[in-house]
C-alpha atoms as a PDB file:
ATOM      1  CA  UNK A   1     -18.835  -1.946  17.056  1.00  0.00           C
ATOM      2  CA  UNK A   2     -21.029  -4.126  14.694  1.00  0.00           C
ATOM      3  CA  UNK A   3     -23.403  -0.448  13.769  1.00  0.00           C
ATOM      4  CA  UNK A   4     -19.905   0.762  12.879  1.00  0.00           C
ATOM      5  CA  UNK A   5     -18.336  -1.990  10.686  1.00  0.00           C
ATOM      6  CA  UNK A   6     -22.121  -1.947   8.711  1.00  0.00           C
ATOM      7  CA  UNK A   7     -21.006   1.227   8.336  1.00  0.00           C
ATOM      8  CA  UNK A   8     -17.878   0.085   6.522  1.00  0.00           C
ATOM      9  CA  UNK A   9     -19.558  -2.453   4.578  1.00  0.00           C
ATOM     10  CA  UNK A  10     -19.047  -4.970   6.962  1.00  0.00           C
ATOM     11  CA  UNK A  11     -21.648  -7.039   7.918  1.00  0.00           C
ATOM     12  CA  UNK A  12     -21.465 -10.406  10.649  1.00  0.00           C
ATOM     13  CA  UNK A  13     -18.297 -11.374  12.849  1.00  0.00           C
ATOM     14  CA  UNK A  14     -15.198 -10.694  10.615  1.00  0.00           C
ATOM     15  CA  UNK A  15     -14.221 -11.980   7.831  1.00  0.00           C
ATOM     16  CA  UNK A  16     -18.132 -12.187   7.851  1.00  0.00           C
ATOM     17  CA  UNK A  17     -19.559 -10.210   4.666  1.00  0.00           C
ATOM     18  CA  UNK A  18     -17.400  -7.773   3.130  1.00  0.00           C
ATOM     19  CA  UNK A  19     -18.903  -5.011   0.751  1.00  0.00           C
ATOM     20  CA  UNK A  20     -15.379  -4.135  -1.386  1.00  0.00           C
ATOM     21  CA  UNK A  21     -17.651  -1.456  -2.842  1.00  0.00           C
ATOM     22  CA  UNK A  22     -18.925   0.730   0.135  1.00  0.00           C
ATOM     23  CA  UNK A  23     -15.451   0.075   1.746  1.00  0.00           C
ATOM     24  CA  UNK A  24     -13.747   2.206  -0.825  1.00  0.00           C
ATOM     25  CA  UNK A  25     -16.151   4.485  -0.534  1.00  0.00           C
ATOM     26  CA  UNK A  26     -15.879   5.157   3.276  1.00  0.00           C
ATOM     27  CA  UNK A  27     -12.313   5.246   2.354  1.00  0.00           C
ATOM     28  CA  UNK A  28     -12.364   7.841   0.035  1.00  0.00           C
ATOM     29  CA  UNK A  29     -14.944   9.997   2.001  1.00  0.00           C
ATOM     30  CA  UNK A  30     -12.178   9.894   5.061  1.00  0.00           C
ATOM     31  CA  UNK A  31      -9.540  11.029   2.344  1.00  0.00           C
ATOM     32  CA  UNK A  32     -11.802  13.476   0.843  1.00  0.00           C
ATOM     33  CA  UNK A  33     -12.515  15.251   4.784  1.00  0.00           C
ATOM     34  CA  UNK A  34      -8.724  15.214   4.869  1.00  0.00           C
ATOM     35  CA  UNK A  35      -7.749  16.691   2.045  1.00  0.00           C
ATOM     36  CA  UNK A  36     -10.694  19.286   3.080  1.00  0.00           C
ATOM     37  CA  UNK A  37      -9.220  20.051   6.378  1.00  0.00           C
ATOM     38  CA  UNK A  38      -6.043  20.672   4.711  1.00  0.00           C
ATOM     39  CA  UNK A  39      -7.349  23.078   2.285  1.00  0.00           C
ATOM     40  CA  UNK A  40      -8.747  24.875   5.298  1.00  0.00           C
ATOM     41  CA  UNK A  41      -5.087  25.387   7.253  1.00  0.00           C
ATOM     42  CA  UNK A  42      -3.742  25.759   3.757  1.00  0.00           C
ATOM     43  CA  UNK A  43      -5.929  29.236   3.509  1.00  0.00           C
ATOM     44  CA  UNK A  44      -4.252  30.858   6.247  1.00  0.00           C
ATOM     45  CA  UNK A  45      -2.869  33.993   5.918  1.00  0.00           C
ATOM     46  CA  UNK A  46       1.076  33.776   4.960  1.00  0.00           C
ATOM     47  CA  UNK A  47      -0.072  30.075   2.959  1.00  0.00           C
ATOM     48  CA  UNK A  48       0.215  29.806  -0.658  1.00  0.00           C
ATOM     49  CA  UNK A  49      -0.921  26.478  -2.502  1.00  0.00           C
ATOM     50  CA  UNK A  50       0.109  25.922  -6.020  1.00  0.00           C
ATOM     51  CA  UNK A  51      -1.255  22.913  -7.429  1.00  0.00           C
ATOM     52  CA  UNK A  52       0.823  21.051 -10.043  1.00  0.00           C
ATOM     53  CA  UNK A  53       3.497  18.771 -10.712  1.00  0.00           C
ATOM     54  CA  UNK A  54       7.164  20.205  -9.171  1.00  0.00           C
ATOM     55  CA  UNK A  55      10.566  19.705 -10.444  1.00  0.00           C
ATOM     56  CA  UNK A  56      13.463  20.723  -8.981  1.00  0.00           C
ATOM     57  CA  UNK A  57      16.002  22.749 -11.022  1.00  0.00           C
ATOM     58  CA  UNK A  58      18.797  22.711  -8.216  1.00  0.00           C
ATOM     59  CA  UNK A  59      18.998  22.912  -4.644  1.00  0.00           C
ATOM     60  CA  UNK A  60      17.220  26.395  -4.606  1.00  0.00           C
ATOM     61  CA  UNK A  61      14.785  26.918  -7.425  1.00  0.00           C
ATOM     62  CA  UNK A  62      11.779  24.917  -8.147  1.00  0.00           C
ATOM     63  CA  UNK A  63       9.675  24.478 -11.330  1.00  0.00           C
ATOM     64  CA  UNK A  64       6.225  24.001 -11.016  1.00  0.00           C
ATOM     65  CA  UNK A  65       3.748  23.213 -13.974  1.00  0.00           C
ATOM     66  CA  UNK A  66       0.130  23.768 -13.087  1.00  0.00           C
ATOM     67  CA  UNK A  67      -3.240  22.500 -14.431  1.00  0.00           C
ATOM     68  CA  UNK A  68      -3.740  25.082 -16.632  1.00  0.00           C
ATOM     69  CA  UNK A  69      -0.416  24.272 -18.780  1.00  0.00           C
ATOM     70  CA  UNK A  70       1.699  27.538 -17.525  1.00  0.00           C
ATOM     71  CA  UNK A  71       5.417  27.315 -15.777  1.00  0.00           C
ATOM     72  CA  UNK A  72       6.410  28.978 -12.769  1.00  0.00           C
ATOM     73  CA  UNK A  73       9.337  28.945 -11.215  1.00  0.00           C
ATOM     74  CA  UNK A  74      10.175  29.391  -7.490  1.00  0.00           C
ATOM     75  CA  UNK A  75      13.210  30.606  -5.549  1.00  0.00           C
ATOM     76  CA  UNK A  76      13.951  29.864  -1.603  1.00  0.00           C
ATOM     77  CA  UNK A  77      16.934  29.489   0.717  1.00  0.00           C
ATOM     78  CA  UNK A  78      15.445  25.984   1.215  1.00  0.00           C
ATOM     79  CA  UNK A  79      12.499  23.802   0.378  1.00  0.00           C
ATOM     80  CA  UNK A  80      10.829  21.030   2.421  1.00  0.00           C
ATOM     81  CA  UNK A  81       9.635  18.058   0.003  1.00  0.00           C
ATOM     82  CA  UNK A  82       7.238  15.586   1.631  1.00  0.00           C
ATOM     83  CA  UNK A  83       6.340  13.660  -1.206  1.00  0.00           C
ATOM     84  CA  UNK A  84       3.936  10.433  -1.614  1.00  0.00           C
ATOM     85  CA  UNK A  85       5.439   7.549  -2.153  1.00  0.00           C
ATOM     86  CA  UNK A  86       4.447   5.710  -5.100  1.00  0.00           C
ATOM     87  CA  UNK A  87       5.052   1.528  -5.595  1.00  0.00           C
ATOM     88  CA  UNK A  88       7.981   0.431  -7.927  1.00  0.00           C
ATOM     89  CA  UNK A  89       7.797  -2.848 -10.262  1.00  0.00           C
ATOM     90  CA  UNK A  90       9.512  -5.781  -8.965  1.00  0.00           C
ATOM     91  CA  UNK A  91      13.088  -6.356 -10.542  1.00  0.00           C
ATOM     92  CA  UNK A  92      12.176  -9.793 -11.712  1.00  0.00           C
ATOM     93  CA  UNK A  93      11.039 -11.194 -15.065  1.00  0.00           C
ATOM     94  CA  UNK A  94       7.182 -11.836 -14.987  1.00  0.00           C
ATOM     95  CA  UNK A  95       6.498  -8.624 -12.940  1.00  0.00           C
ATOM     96  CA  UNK A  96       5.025  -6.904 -15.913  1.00  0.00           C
ATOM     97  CA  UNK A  97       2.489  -9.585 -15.575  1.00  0.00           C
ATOM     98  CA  UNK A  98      -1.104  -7.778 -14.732  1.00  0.00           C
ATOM     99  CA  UNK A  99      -1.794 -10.256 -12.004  1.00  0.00           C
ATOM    100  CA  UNK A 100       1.109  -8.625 -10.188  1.00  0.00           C
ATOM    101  CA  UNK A 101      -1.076  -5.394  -7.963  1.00  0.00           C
ATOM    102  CA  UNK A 102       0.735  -2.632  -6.372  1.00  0.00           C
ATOM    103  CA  UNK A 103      -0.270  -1.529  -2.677  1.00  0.00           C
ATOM    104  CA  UNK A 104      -2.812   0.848  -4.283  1.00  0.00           C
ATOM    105  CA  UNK A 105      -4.032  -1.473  -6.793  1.00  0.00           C
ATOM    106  CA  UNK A 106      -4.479  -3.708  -4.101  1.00  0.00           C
ATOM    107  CA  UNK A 107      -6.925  -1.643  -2.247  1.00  0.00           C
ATOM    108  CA  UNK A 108      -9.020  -1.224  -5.560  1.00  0.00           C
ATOM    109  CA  UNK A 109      -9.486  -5.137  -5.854  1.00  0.00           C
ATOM    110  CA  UNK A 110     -13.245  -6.085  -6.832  1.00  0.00           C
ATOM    111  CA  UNK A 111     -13.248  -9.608  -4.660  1.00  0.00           C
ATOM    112  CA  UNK A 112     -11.224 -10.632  -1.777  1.00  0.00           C
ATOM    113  CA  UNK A 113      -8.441 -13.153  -2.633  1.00  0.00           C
ATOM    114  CA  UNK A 114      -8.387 -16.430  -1.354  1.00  0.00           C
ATOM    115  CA  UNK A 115      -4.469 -16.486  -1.020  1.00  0.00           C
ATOM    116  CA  UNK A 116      -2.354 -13.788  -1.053  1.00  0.00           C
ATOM    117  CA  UNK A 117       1.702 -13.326  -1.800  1.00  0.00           C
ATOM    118  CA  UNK A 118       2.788  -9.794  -0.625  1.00  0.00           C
ATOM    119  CA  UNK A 119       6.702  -9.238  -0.965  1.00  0.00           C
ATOM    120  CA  UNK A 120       7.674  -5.903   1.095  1.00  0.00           C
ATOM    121  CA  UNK A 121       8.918  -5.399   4.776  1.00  0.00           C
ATOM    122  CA  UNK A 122       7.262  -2.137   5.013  1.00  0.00           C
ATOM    123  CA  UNK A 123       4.644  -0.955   7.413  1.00  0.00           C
ATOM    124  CA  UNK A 124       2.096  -0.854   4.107  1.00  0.00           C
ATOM    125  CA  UNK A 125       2.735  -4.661   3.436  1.00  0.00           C
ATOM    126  CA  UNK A 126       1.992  -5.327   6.849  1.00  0.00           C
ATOM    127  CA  UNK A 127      -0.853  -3.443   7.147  1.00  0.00           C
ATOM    128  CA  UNK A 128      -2.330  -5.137   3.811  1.00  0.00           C
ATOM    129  CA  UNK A 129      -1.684  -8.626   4.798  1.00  0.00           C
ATOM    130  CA  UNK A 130      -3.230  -7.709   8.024  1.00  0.00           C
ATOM    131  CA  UNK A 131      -6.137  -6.468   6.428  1.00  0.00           C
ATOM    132  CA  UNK A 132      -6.500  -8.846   3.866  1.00  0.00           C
ATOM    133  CA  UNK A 133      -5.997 -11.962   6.472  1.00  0.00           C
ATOM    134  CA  UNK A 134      -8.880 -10.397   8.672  1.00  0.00           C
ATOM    135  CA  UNK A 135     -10.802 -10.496   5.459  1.00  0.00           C
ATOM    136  CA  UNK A 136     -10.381 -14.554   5.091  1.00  0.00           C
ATOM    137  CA  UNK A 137      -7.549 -14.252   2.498  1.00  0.00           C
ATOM    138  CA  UNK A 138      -4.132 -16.908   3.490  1.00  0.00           C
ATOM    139  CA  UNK A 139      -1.527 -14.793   3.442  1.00  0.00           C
ATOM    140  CA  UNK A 140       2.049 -14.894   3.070  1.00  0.00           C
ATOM    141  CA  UNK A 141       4.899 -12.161   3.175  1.00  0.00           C
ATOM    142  CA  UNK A 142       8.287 -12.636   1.858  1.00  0.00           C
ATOM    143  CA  UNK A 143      11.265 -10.228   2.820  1.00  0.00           C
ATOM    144  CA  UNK A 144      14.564  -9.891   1.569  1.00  0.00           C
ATOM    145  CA  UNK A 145      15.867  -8.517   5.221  1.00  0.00           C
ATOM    146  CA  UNK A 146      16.712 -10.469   8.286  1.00  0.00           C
ATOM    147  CA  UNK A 147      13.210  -9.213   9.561  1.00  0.00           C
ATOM    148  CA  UNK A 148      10.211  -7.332   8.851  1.00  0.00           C
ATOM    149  CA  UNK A 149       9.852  -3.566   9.784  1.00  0.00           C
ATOM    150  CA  UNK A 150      13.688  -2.873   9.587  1.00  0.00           C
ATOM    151  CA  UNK A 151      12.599   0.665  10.177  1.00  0.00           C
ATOM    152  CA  UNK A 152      11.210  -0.085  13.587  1.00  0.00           C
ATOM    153  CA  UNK A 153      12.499  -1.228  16.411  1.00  0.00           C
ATOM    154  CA  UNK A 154      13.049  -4.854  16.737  1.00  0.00           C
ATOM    155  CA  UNK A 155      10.282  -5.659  19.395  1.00  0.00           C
ATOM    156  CA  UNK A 156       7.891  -3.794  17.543  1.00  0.00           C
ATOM    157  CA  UNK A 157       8.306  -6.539  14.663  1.00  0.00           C
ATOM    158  CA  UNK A 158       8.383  -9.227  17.031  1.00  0.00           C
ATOM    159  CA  UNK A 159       4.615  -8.187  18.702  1.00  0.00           C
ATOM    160  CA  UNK A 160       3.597  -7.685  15.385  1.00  0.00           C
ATOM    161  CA  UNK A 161       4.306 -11.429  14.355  1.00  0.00           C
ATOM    162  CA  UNK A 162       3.153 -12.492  17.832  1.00  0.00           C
ATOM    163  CA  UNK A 163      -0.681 -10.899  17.095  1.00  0.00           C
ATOM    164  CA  UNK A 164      -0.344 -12.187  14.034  1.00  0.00           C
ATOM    165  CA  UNK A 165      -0.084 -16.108  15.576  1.00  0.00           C
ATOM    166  CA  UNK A 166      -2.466 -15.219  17.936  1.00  0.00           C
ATOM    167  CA  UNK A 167      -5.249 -13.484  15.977  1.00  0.00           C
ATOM    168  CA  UNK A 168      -4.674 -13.976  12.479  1.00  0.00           C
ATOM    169  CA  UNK A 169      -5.102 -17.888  11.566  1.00  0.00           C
ATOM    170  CA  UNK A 170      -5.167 -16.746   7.844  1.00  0.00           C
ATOM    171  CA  UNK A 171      -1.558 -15.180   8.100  1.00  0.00           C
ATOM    172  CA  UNK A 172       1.399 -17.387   8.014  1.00  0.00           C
ATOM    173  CA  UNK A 173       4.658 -16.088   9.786  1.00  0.00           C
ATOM    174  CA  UNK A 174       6.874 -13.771   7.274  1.00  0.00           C
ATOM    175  CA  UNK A 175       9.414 -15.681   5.605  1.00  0.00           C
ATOM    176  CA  UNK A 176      12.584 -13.129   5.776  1.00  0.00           C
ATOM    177  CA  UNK A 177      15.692 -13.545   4.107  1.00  0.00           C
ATOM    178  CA  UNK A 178      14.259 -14.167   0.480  1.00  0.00           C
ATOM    179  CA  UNK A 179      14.459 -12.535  -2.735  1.00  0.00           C
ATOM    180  CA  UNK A 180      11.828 -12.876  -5.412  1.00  0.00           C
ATOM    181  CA  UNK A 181      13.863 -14.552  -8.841  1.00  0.00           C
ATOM    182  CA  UNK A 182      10.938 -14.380 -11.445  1.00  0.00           C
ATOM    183  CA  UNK A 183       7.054 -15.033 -11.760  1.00  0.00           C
ATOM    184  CA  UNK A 184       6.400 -18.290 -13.633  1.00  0.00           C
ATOM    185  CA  UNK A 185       3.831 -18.166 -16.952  1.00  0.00           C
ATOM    186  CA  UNK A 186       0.448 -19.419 -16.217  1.00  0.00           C
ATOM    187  CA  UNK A 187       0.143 -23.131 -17.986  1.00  0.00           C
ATOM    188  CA  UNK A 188      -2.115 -22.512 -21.148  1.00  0.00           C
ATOM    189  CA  UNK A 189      -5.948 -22.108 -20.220  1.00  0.00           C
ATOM    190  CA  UNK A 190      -4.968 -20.803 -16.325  1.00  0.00           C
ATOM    191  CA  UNK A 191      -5.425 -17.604 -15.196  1.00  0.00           C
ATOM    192  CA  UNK A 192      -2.697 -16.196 -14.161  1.00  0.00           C
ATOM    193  CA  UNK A 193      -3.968 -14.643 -10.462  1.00  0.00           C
ATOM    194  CA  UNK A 194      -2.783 -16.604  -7.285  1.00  0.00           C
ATOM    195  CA  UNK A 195      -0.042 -17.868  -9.008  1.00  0.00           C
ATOM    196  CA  UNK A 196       3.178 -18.497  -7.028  1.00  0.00           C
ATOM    197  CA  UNK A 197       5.764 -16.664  -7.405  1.00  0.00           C
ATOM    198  CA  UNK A 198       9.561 -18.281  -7.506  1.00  0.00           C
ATOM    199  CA  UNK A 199      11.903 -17.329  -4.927  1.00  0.00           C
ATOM    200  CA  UNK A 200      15.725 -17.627  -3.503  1.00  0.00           C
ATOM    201  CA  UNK A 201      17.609 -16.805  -0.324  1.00  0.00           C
ATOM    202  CA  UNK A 202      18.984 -13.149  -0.486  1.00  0.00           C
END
């Protein structure tokens, strides 16, 4: 366990020393293998990739505009879209603020923060605050719903918060219910990361 978490950059009992740098780096080789083995089912016979940015016309034709600048445009009885999701701004005023990270901004940070505000019930909020908490950072989620993981089933949630008491010291238990209002300025001369962010019942 300890060869394989120097492997990750990690080095003495967690949060111990944490190398941000060769993290994202194991990271990115695991995506890179993926993305490989993909490519490899991908060049079976009866598989066509088309790399580009798609656009749906209507229910049956698809436009696709590839690398190279040129248009095509595909027909079928049906299509099967499994895009990536991508993180959207917080409705508030202050989100536009740069000290306000996405989920994949988060994951490119250059220091590990020493508190931590994540507002999101999804499984990638949990899995950050998880991440970042084993790392030394307090954190704190806030969710609009009754509960986190609204997707799951309820007693997944509740074992979720319950490892969290037990084995997370750094991670307080979500506050549900709440609804980010706005992001305060920073007083003149503060930075404006780790600030606190105003919030309301839902």
């Amino acid at each position: 366990m300890a060869a394989e978490a120097r492997r990750f950059g990690i080095r003495g009992a967690i949060p111990g020393t944490v190398d941000l740098e060769r993290l994202r780096a194991c990271k990115q080789a695991i995506l890179q293998a993926r993305l490989a083995g993909a490519a490899e089912a991908a060049a079976r016979p009866g598989i066509t990739v088309i790399p580009g940015q798609a656009d749906f016309l209507d229910a049956h034709h698809l436009q696709v505009r590839t690398a190279d600048g040129a248009e095509l445009e595909l027909e079928a009885g049906a299509f099967l879209a499994a895009p990536e999701s991508v993180s959207g701004p917080l409705p508030v005023p202050g989100a536009d603020d740069p000290a306000i990270r996405t989920g994949e901004q988060a994951l490119n940070l250059d220091r590990i923060p020493r508190e931590l505000l994540i507002v999101g019930r999804g499984y990638i909020g949990c899995e950050l605050g998880t991440l970042f908490a084993r790392f030394g950072s307090h954190v704190r989620i806030l969710e609009k719903a009754p509960r986190l993981l609204m997707t799951e089933d309820p007693a997944v949630a509740a074992a979720l918060v319950a490892a969290w008491q037990d084995q997370e010291p750094g991670m307080c238990t979500p506050g549900c219910g709440w609804t980010p209002s706005g992001i305060p300025p920073p007083a003149p001369g503060r930075s404006t990361t780790g600030r606190r962010a105003r919030s309301r019942p839902a």
